[in-house]
Every structure is written in C-alpha cells, then in structure tokens.
C-alpha atoms as a PDB file:
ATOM      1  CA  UNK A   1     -10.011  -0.125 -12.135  1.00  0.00           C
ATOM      2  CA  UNK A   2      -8.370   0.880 -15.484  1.00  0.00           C
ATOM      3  CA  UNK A   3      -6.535  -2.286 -17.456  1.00  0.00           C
ATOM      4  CA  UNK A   4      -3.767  -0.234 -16.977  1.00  0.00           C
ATOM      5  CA  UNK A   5      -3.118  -1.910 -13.865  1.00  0.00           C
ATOM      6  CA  UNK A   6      -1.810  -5.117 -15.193  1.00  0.00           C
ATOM      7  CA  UNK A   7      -0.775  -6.325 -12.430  1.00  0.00           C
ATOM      8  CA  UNK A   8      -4.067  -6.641 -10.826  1.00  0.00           C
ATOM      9  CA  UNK A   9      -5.808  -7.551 -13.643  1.00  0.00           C
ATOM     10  CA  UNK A  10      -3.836  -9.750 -15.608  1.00  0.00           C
ATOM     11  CA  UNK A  11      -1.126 -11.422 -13.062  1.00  0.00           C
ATOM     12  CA  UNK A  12       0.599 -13.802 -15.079  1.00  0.00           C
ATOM     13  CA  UNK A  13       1.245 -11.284 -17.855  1.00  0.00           C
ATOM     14  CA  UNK A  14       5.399 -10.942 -18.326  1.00  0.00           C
ATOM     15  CA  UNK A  15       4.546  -7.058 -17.112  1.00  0.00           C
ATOM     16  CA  UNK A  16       3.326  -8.165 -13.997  1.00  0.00           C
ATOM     17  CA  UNK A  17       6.723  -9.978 -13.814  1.00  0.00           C
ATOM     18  CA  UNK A  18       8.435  -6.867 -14.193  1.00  0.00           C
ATOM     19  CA  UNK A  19       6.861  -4.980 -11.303  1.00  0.00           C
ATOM     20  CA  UNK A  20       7.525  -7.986  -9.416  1.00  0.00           C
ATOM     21  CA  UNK A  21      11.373  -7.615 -10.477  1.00  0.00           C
ATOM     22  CA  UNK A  22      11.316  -3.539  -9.515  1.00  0.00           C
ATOM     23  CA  UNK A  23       9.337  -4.307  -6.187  1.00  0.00           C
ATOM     24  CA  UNK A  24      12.392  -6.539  -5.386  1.00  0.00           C
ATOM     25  CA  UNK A  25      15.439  -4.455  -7.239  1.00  0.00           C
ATOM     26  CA  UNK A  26      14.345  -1.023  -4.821  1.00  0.00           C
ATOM     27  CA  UNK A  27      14.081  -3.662  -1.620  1.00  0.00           C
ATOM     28  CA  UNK A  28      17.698  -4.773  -2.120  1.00  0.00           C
ATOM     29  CA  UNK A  29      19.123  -1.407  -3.392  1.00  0.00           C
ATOM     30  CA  UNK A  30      19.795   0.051  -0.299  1.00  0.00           C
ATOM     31  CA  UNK A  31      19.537  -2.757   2.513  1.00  0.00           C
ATOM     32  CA  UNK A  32      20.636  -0.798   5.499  1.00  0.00           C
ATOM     33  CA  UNK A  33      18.167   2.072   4.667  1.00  0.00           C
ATOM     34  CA  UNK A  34      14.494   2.174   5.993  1.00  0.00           C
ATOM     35  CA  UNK A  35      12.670   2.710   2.493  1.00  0.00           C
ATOM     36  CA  UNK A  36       9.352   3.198   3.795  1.00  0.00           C
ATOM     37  CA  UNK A  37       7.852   6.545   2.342  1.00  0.00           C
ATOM     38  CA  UNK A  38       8.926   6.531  -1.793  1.00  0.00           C
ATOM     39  CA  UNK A  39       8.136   9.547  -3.893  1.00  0.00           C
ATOM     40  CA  UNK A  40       7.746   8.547  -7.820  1.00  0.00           C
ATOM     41  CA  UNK A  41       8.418  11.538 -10.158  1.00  0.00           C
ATOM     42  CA  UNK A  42       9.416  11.776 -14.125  1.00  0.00           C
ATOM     43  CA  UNK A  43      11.183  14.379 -15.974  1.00  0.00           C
ATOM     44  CA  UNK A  44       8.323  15.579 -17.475  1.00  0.00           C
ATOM     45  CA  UNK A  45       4.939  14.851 -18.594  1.00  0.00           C
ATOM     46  CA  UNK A  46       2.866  11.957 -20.101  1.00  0.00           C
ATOM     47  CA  UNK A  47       6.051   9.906 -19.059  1.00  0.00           C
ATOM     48  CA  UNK A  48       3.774   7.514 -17.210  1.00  0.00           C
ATOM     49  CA  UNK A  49       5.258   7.791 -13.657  1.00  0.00           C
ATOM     50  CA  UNK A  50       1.561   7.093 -12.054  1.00  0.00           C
ATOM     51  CA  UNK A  51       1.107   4.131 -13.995  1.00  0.00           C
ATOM     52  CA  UNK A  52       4.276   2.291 -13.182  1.00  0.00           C
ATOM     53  CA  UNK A  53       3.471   3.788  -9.328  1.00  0.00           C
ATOM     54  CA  UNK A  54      -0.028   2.400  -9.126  1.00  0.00           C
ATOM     55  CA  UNK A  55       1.288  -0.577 -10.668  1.00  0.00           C
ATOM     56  CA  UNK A  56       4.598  -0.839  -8.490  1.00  0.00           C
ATOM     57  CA  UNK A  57       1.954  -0.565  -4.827  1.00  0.00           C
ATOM     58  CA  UNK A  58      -0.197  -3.365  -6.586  1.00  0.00           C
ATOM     59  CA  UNK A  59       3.058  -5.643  -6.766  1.00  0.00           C
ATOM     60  CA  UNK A  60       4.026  -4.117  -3.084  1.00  0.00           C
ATOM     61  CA  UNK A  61       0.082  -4.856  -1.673  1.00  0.00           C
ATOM     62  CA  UNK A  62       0.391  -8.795  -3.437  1.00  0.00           C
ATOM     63  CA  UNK A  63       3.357  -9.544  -1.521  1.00  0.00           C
ATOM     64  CA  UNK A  64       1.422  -8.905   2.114  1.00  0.00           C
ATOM     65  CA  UNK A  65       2.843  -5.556   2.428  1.00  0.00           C
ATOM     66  CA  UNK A  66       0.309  -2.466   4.140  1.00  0.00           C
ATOM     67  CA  UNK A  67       1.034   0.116   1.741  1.00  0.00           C
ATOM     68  CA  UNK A  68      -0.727   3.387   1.340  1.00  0.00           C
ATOM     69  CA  UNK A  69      -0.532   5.805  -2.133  1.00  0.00           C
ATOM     70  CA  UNK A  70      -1.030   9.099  -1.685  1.00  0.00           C
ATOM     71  CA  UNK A  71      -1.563  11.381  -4.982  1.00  0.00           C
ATOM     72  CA  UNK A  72       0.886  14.172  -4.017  1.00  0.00           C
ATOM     73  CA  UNK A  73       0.179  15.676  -8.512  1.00  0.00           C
ATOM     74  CA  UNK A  74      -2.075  18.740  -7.135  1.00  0.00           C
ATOM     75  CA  UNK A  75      -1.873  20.221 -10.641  1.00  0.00           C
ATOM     76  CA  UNK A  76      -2.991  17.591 -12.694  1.00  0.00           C
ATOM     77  CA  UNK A  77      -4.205  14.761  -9.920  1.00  0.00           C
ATOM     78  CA  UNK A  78      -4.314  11.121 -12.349  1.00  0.00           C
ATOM     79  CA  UNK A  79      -4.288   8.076  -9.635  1.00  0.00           C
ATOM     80  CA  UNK A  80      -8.295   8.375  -8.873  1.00  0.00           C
ATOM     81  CA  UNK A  81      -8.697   7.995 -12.349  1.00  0.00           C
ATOM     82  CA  UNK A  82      -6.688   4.724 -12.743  1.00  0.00           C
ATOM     83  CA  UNK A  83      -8.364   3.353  -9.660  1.00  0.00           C
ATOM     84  CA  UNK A  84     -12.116   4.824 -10.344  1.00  0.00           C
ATOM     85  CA  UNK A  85     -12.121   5.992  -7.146  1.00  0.00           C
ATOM     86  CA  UNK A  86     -13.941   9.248  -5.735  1.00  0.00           C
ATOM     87  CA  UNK A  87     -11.788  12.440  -5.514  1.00  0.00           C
ATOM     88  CA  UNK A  88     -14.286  14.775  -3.653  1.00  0.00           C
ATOM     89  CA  UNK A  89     -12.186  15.072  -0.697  1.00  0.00           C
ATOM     90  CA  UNK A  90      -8.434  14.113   0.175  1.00  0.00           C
ATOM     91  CA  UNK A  91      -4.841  15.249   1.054  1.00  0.00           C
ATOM     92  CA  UNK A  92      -5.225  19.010   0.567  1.00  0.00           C
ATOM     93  CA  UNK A  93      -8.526  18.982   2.776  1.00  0.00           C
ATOM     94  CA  UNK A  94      -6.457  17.321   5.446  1.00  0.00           C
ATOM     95  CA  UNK A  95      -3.378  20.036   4.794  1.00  0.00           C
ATOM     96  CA  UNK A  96      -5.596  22.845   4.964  1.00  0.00           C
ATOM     97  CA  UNK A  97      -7.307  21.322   8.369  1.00  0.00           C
ATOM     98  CA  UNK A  98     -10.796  20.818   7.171  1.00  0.00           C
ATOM     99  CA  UNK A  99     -10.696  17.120   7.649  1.00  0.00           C
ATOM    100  CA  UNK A 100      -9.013  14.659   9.590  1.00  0.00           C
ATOM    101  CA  UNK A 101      -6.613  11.638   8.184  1.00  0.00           C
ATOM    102  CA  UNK A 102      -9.212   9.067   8.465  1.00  0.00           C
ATOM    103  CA  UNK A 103     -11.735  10.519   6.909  1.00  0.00           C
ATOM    104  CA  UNK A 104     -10.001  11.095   3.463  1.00  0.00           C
ATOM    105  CA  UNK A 105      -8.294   7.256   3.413  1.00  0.00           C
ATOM    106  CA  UNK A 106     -10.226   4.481   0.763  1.00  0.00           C
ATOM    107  CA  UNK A 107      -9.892   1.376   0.205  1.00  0.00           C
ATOM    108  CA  UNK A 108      -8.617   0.031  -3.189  1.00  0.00           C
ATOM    109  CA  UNK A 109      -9.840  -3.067  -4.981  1.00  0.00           C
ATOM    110  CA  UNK A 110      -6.810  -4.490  -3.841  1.00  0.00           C
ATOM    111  CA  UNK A 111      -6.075  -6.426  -0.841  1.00  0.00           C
ATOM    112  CA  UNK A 112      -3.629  -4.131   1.617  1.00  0.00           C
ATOM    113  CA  UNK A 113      -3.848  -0.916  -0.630  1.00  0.00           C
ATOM    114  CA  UNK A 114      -5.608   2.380   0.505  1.00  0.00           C
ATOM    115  CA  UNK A 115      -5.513   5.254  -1.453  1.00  0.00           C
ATOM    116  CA  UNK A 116      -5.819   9.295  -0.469  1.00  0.00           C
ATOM    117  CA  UNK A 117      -6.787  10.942  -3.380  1.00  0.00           C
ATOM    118  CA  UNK A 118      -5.405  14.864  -4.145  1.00  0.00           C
ATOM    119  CA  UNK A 119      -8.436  16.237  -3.217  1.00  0.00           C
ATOM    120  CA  UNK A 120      -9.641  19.599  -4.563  1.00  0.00           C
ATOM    121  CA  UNK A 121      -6.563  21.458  -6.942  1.00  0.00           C
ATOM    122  CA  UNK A 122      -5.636  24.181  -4.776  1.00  0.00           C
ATOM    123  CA  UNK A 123      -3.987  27.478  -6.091  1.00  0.00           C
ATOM    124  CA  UNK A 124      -0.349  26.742  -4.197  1.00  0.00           C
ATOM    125  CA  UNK A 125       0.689  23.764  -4.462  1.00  0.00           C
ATOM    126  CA  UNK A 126       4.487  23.987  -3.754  1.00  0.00           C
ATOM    127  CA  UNK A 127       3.769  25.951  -0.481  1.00  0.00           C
ATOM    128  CA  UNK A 128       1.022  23.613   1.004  1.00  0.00           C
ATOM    129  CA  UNK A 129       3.451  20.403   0.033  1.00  0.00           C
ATOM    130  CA  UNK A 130       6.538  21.769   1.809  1.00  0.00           C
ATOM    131  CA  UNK A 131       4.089  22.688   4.681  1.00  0.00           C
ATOM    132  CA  UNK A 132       4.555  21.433   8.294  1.00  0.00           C
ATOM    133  CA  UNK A 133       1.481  19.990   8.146  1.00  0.00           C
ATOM    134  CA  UNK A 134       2.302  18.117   5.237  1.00  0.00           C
ATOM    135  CA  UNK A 135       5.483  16.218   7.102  1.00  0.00           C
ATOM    136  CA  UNK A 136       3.447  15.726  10.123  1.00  0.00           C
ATOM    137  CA  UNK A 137       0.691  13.881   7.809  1.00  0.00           C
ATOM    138  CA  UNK A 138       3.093  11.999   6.366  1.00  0.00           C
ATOM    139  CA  UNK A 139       4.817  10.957   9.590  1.00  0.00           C
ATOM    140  CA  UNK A 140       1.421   9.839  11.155  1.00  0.00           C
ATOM    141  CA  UNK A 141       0.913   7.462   7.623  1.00  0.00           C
ATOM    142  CA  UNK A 142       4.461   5.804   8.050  1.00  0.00           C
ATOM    143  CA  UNK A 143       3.641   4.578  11.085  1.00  0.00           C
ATOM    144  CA  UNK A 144       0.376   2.850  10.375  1.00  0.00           C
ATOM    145  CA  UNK A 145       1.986   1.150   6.880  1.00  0.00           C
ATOM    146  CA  UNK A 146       4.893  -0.342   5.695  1.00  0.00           C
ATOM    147  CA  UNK A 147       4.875   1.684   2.561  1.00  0.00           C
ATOM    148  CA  UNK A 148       3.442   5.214   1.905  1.00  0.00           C
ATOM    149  CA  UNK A 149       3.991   6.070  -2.111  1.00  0.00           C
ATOM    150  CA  UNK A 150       3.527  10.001  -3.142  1.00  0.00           C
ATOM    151  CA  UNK A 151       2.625  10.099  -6.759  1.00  0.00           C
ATOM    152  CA  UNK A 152       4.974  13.745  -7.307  1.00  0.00           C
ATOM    153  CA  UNK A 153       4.402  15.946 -10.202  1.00  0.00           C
ATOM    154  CA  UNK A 154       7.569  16.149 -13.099  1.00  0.00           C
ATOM    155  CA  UNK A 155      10.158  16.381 -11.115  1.00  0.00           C
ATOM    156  CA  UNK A 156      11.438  18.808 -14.235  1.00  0.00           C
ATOM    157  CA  UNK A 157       8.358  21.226 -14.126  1.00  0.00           C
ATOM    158  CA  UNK A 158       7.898  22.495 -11.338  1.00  0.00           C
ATOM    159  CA  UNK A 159       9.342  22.471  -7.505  1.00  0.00           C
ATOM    160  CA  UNK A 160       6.343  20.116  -5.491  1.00  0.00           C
ATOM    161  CA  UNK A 161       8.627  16.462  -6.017  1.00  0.00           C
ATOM    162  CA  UNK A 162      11.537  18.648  -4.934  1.00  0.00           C
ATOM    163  CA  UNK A 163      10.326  19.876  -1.474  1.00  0.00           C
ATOM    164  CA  UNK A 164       9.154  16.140  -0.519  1.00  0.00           C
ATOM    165  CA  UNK A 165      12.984  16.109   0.019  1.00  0.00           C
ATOM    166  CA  UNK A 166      12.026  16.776   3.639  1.00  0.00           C
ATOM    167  CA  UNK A 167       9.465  13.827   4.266  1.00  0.00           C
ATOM    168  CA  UNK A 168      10.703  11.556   1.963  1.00  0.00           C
ATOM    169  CA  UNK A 169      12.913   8.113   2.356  1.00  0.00           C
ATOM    170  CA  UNK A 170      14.095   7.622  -1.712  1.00  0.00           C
ATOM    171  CA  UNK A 171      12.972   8.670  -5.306  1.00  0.00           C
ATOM    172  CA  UNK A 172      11.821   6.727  -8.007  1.00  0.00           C
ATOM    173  CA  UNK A 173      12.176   8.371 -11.252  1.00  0.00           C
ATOM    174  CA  UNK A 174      10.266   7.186 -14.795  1.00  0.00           C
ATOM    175  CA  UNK A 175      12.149   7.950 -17.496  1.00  0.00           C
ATOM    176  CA  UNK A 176       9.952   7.096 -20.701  1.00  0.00           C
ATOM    177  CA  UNK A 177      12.367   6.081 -23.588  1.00  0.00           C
ATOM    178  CA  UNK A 178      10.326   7.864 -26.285  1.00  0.00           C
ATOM    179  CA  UNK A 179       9.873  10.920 -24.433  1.00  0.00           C
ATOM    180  CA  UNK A 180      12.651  11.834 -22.124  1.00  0.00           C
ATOM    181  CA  UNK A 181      15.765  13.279 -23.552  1.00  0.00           C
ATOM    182  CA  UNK A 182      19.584  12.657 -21.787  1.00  0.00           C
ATOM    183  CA  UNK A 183      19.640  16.021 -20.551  1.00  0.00           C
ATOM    184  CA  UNK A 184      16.430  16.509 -18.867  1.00  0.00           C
ATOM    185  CA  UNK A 185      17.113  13.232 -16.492  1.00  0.00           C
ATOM    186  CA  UNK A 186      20.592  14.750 -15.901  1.00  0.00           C
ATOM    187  CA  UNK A 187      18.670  17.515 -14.615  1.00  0.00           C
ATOM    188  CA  UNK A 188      16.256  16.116 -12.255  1.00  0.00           C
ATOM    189  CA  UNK A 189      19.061  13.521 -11.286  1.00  0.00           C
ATOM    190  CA  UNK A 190      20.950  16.838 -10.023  1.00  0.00           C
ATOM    191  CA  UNK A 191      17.808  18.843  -8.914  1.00  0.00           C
ATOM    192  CA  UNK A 192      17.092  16.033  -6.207  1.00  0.00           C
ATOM    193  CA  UNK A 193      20.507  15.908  -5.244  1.00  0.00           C
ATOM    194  CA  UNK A 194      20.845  19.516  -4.876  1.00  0.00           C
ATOM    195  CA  UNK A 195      18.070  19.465  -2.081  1.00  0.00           C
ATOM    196  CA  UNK A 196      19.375  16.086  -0.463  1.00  0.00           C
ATOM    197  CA  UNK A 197      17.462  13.800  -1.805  1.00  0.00           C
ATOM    198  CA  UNK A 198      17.461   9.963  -2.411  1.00  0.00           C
ATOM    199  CA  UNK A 199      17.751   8.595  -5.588  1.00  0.00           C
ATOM    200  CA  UNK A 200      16.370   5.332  -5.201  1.00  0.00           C
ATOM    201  CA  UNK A 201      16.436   4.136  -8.991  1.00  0.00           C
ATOM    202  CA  UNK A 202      14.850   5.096 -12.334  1.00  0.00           C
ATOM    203  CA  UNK A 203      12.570   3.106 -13.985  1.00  0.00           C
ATOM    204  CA  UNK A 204      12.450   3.006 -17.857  1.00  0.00           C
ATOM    205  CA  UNK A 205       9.208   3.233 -19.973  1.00  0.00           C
ATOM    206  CA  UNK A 206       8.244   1.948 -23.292  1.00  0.00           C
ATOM    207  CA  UNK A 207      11.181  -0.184 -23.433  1.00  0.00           C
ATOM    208  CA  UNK A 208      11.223  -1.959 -27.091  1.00  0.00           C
ATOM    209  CA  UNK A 209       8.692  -4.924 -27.016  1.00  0.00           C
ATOM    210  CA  UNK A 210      11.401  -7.261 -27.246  1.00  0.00           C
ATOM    211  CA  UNK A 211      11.829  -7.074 -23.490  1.00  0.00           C
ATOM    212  CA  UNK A 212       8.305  -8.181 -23.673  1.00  0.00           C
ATOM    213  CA  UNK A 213       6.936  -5.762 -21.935  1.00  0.00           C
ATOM    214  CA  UNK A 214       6.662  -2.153 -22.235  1.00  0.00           C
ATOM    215  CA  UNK A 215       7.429  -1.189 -18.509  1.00  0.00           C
ATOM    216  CA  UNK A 216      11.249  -2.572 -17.335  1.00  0.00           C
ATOM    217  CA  UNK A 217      13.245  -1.381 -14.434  1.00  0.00           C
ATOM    218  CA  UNK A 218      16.691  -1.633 -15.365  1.00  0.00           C
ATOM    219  CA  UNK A 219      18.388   0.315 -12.536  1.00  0.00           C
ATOM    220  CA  UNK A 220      18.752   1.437  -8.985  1.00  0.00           C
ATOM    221  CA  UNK A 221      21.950   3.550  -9.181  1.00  0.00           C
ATOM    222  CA  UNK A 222      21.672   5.635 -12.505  1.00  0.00           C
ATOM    223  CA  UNK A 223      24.986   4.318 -14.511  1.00  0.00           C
ATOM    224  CA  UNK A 224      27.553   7.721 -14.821  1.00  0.00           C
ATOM    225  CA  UNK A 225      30.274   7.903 -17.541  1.00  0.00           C
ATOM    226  CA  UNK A 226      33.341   8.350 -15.259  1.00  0.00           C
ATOM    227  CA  UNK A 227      34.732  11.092 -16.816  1.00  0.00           C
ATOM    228  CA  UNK A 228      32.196  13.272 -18.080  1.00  0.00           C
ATOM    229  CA  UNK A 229      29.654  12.019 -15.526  1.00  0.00           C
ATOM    230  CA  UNK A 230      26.645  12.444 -17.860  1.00  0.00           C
ATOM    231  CA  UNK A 231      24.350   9.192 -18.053  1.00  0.00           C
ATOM    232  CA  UNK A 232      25.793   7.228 -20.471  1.00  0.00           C
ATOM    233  CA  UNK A 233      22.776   6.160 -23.143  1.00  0.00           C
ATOM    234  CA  UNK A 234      21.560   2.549 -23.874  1.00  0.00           C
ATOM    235  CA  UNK A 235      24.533   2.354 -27.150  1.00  0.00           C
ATOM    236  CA  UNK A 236      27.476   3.689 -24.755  1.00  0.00           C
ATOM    237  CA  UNK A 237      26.655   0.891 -22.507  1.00  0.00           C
ATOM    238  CA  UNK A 238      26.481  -1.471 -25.377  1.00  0.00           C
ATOM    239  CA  UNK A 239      29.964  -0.504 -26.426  1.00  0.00           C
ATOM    240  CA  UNK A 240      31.353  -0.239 -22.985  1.00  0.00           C
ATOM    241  CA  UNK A 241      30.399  -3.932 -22.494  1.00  0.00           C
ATOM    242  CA  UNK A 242      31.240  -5.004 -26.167  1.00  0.00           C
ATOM    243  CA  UNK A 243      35.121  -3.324 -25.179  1.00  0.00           C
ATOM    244  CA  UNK A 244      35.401  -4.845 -21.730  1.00  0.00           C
ATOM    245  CA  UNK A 245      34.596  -8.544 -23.118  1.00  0.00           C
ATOM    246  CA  UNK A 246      37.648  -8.056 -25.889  1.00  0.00           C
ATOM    247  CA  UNK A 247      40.055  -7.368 -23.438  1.00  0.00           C
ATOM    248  CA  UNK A 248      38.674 -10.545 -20.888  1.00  0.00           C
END
C-alpha cells in the first residue's frame, strides 16, 4: 500500500485527523438523507480526488463501517495502484457480463474495505457507466455495505461522474488549491446540478502547511456570494468575516 494512505499507515499523523474530521463533516451534512453510495470527482486532473477517496474509505473502514470502493476512472484507472492490488479483472468485466460480482471483489489491507478494481480500459466509457447494468451492480453493492465509494473521472473532462447522477446518493468534489481555478468548480458545481445531482461537499487540497496538513475539508455546502452567486474565494471570506465582526 502506497504511503499515500496516511491514514493507514501513519494514524496519529494530524492528516489522519483530518479524514477523521471529513468522515464526520459528510455524516452530519445531510442527516435525514441515506448517504450510502458517494461518488468523489475533481474539476480536473492530478487534483488528487483518489487520494483523499482512498484515504476518506480508510477513515470510513477504522470506524467499523463495511465499505466497498469501486474505481469508476475507466480512462485513467489510479486506486489499484495506491492499494498494490491486481487489476486483471473488475467492474467493466462485470458490466459487460463476463464475470459475476463476486468474483471481481478483493480484499484491502484494511480491516472492512474491499476494493473492485476498473478492470480492463474499455473504448466507451460514458455509455457502459450510464448502463442499466451499471445501476443494477451498484444496487446489489449497497445492500451488502454501508458505504460503496465510486472513484469518478474529472467531473470537468468528460461526462462518466455526470451520468452516476442516476445511481448515486451525494458528490464529493476535490478541489486542489494550486490547481483548480474559481471558474472551473463553478462549472462542475453547475454540471452536477444540471443532471440532479447531490452535492455533498468539496474537499480542498494542498491547503497551506499551516493547517498542518496538506489535505483539509473545509465544507459541505459550497459557500455562494449572494448576489453574484459565484464561490466566493478564500480572501472574500476573509473580508466578509473581518466586516461582519466590525459591525458586532
């Protein structure tokens, strides 16, 4: 397992902590809804979205929960990687019928956390994810855990995180600071709305090191500017808080 999964391998560490906090923030941000099957998707790529997944089912798997990660990227398929786990067979052989759902399930290093890896990269993605197969497969997994996470491709790239819409309880969206520009969250903020989606949260990346850690999730209801309804960035909300203590 890479070291890239803190918190497996190092526990303690204050990035562990965070996880901890974002495994809590998404239980409590919408209490009367059954959260069960979470998509994670970024606006883009190299924003880190299946690292602070793996890393969020770790912190889900620690607390006693079943939880199952499926990696739903079948462009550029990442999560057998972080986990060093075999990739010859897995969700597309089950979409396209040539195995069954048991067959393509693993077990993790991790106590309560089974993996189905993307299998082989096939040449539609979109169509086979928005399949009828695909929500029946994913229907069959909610049952048998109290989690399933899909690790979704850039939300802002192409169409397979949108068409999860269907089979899907809530989106988490990684936002890396360094990388992802105001406009491009707007975007997929709107893009998942547009097709009924569920934004759960968004988690922010590479957060300066005097957070102490470089993952922090700092929402579960992206913040809107009233008026313009853009996102307002990190020094708006500085200012809007600086404003509202001098009139207090």
């Amino acid at each position: 397992m890479k070291k890239s999964i803190i918190t497996y391998k190092s526990p303690q560490d204050p990035i562990s902590e965070a996880f901890r906090n974002m495994r809590t923030n998404i239980t409590f941000a919408n209490i009367d809804d059954d959260l069960r099957v979470l998509t994670v998707t970024s606006t883009g790529q190299s924003e880190g979205k299946t690292t602070i997944m793996a890393n969020y089912a770790v912190a889900l798997a620690q607390s006693g929960k079943q939880v199952l990660i499926i990696d739903g990227d079948l462009r550029r398929p990442w999560l057998h990687k972080l986990f060093e786990m075999r990739n010859r067979r897995g969700l597309t052989n089950v979409l396209l019928k040539e195995a069954d759902i048991g067959d393509v399930i693993q077990q993790t290093s991790v106590g309560n956390l089974q993996m189905i890896t993307s299998g082989p990269i096939p040449p539609n993605p979109s169509e086979i994810m928005a399949s009828k197969r695909m929500a029946e497969t994913i229907n069959t997994l909610k049952a048998a855990y109290d989690f399933v996470l899909i690790d979704a491709p850039p939300i802002g790239v192409v169409t397979d995180a949108a068409v999860l819409s269907a089979v899907t309880d809530g989106y988490i969206i990684v936002a890396a600071l360094s990388v992802t520009n105001r406009d491009g969250l707007k975007v997929a903020l709107d893009t998942i709305k547009n097709v009924g989606g569920n934004i759960v949260g968004v988690v922010a990346n590479n957060t300066p090191q005097t957070k102490r850690s470089g993952y922090y999730y700092y929402s579960y209801d992206y913040s809107y500017d009233n008026e313009s309804k853009q996102p307002l960035t990190r020094q708006e909300k500085k200012q809007k808080k600086k404003m509202k203590r001098k009139h207090q």
